[in-house]
Protein backbone atom coordinates (compact mmCIF):
# COMPACT_ATOMS: atom_id res chain seq x y z
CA UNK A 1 -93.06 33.45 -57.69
CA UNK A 2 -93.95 32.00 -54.47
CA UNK A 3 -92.89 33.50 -50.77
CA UNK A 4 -93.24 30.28 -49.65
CA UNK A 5 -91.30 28.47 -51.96
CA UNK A 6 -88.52 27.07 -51.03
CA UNK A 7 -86.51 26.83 -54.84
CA UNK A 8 -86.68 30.07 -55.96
CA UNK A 9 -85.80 28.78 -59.17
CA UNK A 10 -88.59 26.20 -59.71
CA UNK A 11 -90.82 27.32 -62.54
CA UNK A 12 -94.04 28.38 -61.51
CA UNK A 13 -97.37 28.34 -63.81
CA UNK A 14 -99.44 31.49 -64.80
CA UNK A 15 -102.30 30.54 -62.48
CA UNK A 16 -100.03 29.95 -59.91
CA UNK A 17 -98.20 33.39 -60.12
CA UNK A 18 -102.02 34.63 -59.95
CA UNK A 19 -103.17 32.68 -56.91
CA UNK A 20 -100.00 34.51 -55.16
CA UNK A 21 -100.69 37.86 -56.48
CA UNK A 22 -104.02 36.41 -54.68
CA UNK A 23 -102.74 35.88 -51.46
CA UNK A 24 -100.71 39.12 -51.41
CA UNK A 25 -103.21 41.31 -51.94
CA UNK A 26 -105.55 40.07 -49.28
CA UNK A 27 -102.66 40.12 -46.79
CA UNK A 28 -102.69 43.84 -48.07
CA UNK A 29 -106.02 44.30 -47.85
CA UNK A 30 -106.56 42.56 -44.53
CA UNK A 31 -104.13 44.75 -42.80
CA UNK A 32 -105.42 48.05 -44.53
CA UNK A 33 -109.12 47.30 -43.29
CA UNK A 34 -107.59 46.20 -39.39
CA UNK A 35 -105.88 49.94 -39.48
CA UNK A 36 -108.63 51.55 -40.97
CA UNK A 37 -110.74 50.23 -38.01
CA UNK A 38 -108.65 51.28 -35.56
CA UNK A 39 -107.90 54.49 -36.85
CA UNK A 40 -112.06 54.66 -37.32
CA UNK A 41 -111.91 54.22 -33.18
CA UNK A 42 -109.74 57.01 -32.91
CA UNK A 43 -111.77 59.43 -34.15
CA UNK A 44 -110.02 62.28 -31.87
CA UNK A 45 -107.23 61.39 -32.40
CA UNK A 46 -107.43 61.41 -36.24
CA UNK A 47 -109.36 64.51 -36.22
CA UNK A 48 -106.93 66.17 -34.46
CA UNK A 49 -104.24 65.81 -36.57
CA UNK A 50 -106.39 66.81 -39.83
CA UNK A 51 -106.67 69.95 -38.41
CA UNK A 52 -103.61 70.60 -36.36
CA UNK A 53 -102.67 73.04 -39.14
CA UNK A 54 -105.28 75.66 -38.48
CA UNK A 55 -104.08 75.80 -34.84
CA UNK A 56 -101.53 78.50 -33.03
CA UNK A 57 -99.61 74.80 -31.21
CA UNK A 58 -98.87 73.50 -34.69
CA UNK A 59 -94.87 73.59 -34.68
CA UNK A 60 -94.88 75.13 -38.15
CA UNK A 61 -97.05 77.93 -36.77
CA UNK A 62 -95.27 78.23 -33.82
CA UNK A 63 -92.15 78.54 -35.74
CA UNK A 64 -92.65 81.24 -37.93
CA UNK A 65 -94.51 82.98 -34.89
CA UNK A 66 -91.30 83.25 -33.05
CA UNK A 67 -89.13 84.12 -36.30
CA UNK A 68 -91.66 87.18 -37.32
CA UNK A 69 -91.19 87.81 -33.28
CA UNK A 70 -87.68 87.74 -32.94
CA UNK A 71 -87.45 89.79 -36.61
CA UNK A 72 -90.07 91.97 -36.02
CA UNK A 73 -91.53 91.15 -39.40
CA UNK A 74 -95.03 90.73 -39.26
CA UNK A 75 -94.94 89.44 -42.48
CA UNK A 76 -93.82 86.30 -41.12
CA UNK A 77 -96.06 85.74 -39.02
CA UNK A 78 -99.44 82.82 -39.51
CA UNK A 79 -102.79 83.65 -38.87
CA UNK A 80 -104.38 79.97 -38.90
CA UNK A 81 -107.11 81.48 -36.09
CA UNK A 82 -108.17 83.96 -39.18
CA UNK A 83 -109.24 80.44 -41.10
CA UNK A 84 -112.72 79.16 -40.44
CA UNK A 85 -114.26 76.14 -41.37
CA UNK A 86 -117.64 74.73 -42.09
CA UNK A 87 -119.42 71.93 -43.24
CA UNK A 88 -122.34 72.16 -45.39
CA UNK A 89 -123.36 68.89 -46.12
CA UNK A 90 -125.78 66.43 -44.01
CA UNK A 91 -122.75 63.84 -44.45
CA UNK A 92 -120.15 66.58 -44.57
CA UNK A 93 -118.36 65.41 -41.47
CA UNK A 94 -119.38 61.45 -41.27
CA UNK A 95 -117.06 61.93 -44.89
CA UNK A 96 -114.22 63.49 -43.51
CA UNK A 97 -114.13 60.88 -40.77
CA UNK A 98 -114.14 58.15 -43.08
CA UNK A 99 -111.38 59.99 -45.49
CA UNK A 100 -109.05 61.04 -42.94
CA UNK A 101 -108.64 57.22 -41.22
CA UNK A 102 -108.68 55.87 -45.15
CA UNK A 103 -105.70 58.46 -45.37
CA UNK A 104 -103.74 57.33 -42.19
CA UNK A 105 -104.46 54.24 -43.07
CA UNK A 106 -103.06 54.39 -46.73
CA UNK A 107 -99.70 56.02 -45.58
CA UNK A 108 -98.80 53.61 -42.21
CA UNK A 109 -99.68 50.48 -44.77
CA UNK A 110 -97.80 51.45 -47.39
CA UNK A 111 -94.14 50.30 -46.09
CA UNK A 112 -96.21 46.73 -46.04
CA UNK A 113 -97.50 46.77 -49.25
CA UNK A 114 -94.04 47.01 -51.08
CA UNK A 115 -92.67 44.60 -48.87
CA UNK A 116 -95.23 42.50 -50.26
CA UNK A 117 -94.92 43.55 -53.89
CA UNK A 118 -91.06 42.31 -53.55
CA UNK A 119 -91.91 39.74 -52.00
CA UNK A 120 -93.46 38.51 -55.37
CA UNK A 121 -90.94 39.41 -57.63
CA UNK A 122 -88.20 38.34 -55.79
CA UNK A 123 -88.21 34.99 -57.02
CA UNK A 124 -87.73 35.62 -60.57
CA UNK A 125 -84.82 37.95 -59.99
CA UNK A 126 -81.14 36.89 -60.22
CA UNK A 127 -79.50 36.83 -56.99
CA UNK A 128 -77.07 40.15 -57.73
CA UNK A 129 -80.46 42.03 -58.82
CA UNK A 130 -81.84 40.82 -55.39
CA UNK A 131 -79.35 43.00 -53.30
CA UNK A 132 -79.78 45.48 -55.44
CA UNK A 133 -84.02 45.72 -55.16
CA UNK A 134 -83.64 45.38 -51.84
CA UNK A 135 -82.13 48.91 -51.39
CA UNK A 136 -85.19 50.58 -53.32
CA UNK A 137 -87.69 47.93 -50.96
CA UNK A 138 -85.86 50.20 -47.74
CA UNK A 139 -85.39 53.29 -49.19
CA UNK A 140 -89.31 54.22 -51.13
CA UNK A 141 -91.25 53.62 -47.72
CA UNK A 142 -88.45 56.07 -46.09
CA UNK A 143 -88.68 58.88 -49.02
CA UNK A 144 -92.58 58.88 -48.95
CA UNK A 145 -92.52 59.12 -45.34
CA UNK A 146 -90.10 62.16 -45.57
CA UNK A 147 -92.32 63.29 -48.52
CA UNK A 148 -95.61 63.21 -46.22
CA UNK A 149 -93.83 65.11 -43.64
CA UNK A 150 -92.40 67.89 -45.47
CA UNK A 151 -96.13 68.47 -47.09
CA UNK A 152 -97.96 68.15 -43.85
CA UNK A 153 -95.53 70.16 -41.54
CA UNK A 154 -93.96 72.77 -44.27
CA UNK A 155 -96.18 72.83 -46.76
CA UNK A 156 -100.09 72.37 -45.74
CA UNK A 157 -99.87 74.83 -43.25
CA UNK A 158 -98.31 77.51 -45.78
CA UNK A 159 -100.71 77.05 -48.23
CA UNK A 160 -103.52 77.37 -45.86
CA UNK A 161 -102.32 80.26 -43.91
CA UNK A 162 -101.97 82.08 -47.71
CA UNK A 163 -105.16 80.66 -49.16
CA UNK A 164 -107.25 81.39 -46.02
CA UNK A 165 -105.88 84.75 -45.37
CA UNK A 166 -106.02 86.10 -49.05
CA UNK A 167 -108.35 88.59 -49.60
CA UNK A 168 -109.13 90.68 -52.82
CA UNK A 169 -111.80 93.03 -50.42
CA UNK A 170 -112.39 93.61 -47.15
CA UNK A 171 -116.09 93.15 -47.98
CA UNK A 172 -115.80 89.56 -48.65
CA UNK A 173 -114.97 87.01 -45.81
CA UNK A 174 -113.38 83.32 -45.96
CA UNK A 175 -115.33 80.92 -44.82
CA UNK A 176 -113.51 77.73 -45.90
CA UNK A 177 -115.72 74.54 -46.45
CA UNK A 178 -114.08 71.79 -44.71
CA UNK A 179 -114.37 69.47 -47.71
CA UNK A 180 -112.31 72.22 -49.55
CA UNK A 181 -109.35 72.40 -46.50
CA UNK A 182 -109.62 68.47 -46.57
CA UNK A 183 -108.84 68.56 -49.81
CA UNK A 184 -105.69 70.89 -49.97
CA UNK A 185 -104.51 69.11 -47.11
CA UNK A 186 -104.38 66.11 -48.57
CA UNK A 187 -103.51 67.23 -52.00
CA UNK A 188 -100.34 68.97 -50.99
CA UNK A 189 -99.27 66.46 -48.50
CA UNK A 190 -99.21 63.33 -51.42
CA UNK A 191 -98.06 65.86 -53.98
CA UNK A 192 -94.96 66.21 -51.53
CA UNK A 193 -94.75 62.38 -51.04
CA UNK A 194 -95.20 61.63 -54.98
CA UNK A 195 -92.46 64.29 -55.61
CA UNK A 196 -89.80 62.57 -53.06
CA UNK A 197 -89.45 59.86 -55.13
CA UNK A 198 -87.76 61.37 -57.89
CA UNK A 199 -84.13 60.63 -56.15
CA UNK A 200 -85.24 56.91 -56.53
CA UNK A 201 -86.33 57.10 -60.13
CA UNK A 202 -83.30 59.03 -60.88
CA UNK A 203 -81.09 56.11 -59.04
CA UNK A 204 -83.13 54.06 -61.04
CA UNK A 205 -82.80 55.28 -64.75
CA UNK A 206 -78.62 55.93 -64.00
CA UNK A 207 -78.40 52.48 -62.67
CA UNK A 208 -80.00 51.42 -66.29
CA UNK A 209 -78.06 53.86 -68.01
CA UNK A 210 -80.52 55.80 -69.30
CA UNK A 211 -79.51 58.76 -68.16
CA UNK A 212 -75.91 60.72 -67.12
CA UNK A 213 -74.82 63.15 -64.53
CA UNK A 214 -73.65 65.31 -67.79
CA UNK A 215 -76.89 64.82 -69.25
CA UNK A 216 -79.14 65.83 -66.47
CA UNK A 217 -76.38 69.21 -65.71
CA UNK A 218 -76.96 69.78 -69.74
CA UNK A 219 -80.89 69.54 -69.36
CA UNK A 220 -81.34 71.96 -66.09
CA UNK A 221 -82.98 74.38 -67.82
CA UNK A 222 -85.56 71.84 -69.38
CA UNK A 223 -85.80 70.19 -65.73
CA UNK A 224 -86.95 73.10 -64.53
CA UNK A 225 -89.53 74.05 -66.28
CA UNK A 226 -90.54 70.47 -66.48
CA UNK A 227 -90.97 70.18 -63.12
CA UNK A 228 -92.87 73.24 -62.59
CA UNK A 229 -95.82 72.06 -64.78
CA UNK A 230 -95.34 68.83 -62.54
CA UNK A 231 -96.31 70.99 -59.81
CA UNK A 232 -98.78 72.67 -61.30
CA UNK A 233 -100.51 69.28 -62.36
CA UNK A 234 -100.10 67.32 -58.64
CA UNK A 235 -101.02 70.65 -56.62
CA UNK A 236 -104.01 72.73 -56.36
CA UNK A 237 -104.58 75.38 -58.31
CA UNK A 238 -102.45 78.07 -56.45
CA UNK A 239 -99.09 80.10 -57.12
CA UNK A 240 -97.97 78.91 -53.31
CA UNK A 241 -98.40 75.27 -53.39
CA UNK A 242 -96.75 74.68 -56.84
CA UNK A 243 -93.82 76.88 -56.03
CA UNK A 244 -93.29 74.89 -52.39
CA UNK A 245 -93.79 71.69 -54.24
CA UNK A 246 -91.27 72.97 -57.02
CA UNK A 247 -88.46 74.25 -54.57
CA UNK A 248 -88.39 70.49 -52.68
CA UNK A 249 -88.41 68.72 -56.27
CA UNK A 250 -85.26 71.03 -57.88
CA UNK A 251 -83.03 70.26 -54.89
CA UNK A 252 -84.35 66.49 -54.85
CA UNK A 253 -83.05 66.88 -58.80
CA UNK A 254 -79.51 68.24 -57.93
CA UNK A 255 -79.30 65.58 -55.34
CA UNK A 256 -79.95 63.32 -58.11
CA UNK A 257 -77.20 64.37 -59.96
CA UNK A 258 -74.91 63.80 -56.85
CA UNK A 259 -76.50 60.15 -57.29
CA UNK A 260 -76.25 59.48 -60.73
CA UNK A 261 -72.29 60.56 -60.83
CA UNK A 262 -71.92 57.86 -58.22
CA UNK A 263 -73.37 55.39 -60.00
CA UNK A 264 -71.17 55.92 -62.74
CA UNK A 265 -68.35 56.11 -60.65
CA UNK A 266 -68.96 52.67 -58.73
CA UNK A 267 -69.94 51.38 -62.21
CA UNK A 268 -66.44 52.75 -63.92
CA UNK A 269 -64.84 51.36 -60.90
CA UNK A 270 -67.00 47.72 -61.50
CA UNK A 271 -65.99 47.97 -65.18
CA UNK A 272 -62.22 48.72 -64.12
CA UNK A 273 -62.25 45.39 -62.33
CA UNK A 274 -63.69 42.98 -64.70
CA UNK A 275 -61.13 44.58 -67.18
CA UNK A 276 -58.73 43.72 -64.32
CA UNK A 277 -59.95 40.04 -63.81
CA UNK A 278 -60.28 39.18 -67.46
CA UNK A 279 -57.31 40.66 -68.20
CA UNK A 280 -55.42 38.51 -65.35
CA UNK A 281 -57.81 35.68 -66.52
CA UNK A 282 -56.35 36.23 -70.02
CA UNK A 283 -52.35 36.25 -69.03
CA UNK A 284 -53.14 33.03 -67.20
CA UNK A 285 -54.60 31.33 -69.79
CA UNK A 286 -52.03 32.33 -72.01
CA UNK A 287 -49.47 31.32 -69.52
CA UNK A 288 -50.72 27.62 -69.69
CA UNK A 289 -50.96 27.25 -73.18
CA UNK A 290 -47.41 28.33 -72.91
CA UNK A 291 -46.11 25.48 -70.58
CA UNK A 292 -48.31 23.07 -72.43
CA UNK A 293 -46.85 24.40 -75.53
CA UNK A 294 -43.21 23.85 -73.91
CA UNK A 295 -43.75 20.75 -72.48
CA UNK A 296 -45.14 19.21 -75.86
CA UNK A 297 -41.53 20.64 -77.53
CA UNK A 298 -40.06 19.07 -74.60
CA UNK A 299 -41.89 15.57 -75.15
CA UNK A 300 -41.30 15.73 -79.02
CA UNK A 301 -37.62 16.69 -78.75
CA UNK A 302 -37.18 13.87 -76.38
CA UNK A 303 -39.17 11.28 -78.59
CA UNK A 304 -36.69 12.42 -81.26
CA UNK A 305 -33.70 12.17 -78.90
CA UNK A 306 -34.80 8.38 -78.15
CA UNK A 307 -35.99 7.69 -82.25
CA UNK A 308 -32.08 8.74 -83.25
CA UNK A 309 -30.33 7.00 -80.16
CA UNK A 310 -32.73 3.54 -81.39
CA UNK A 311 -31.55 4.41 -85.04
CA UNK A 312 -27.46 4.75 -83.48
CA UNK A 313 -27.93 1.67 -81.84
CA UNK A 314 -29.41 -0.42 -84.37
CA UNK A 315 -26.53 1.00 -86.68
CA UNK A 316 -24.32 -0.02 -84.41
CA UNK A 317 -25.74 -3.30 -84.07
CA UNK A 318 -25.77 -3.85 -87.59
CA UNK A 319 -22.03 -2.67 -88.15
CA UNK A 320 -20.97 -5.33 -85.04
CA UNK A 321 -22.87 -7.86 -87.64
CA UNK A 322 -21.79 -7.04 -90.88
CA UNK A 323 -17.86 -7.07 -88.80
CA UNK A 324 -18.43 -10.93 -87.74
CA UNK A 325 -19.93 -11.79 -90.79
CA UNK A 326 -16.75 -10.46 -92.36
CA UNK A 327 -14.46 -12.16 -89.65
CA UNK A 328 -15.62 -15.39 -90.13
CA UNK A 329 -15.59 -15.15 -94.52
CA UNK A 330 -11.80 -14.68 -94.23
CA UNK A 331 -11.34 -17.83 -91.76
């Protein structure tokens, strides 16, 4: 299965499928270290987006600032200045450094790396299953995208501004370890990303028909409560993050229903028109049998029509005989 190849059809050997897995993954690799580097350079940069969420500017902050404002609910409002951090390791923050630009780095090559993993299967798939993997190629890079998003802007800064603010006494004050906020950060933000993929896998099992818009409207209840232990596995261990992880996910399933009922739809509608073409394929055949059928009565009557006009003529040729023979006994 060769991106280079230019007969996708020509059989390939299982060394050869390996030395292209080969290639592919260094490509991978190759670009993964080059933004790793320069993220590494960026260390402000990087840095400052790890821990945007603990500041007053971060839009999510700044949003529910002006809502508990213009609401006069206090209730609404985020305290990320109440969250401190501190590092209490000698390599504390040389390992955040390295784990935030191994982060960015992860998420802006990820896009590439399933472009390269169809890449390699593309090959062996039939041209009609082609267009169709395409569609999944565009649309996972887009849904973990959204999915990072949602946990870094709606969900990472929720969970810290409950986590860090939560007190049981006065007497005892939160002093957050950065590996800890790190952590969360992270942990919520690919929870999020992992758990906008379900409309794909959904699209994905209807398109196999393995599942059914009835089915998954029958199974809600079940759905729900399985994907609240889902959110209680990928989170951490608080009430916040699995319900904001859970909320995302059961809307992500309806929408999945929307999806799987038009699936079934477009494939009712494929199904209609092979019915359709076979049907007219069908009527057409039978049609030509029918004209061959006439036009071999046709031949045959006419070979009969000639056999009995030979057998009247030779009759008649015979009578003419047996009249002259006759004629010239009596003379």
């Amino acid at each position: 299965m060769s991106t280079q190849t230019a007969d996708d059809s020509a059989e390939m050997t299982f060394g050869e499928h390996l030395d292209e897995l080969r290639k592919i993954l260094i490509r991978v690799a190759l670009v993964f270290a080059l933004l790793f580097i320069v993220l590494f350079t960026m260390k402000g940069v990087v840095l400052e987006v790890v821990f945007a969420p603990v500041t007053p500017e971060f839009p999510t902050n700044r949003l529910f600032t002006w809502l508990a404002t213009a609401m006069g609910s206090d209730a609404l409002n985020i305290h990320p200045e109440n969250v401190e951090l501190f590092n209490n390791k000698m390599a504390g923050q040389f390992m955040l450094h390295i784990k935030s630009s191994l982060v960015g780095a992860i998420v802006i090559a990820f896009p590439f790396l399933i472009w390269q993993l169809w890449l390699f299967v593309k090959p062996a798939l039939p041209p009609h299953q082609r267009r169709q993997s395409i569609r999944y190629v565009l649309e996972t890079p887009v849904w973990f995208i959204l999915g990072v998003l949602f946990g870094y802007y709606i969900i990472a800064p929720l969970a810290i501004n409950f986590l860090g603010n939560y007190s049981v006494s006065s007497e005892i004050k939160n002093i957050i370890d950065v590996g800890s906020y790190m952590s969360t950060v992270l942990g919520v933000t690919f929870a999020a990303a992992l758990a906008f993929q379900l409309p794909l896998l959904i699209r994905l099992l209807a398109t196999l028909g393995l599942i059914t818009s009835n089915t998954m409207r029958q199974y809600r209840k079940i759905a729900v409560v399985a994907l609240l232990v889902f959110a209680a596995i990928i989170t951490p261990p608080d009430v916040v993050s699995q319900v904001l992880i859970f909320v995302p996910c059961y809307a992500l399933y309806e929408y999945g229903i929307t999806i799987a009922q038009r699936i079934e739809v477009r494939k009712a509608k494929e199904e209609a028109e092979y019915q359709a073409m076979q049907q007219a394929q069908a009527a057409e055949e039978n049609a030509a049998e029918a004209e061959t059928a006439q036009t071999a009565d046709e031949a045959e009557a006419g070979s009969q029509a000639e056999v009995e006009d030979n057998a009247a003529t030779q009759q008649d040729t015979a009578d003419e005989n047996a009249d002259s023979e006759n004629i010239g006994g009596k003379q």
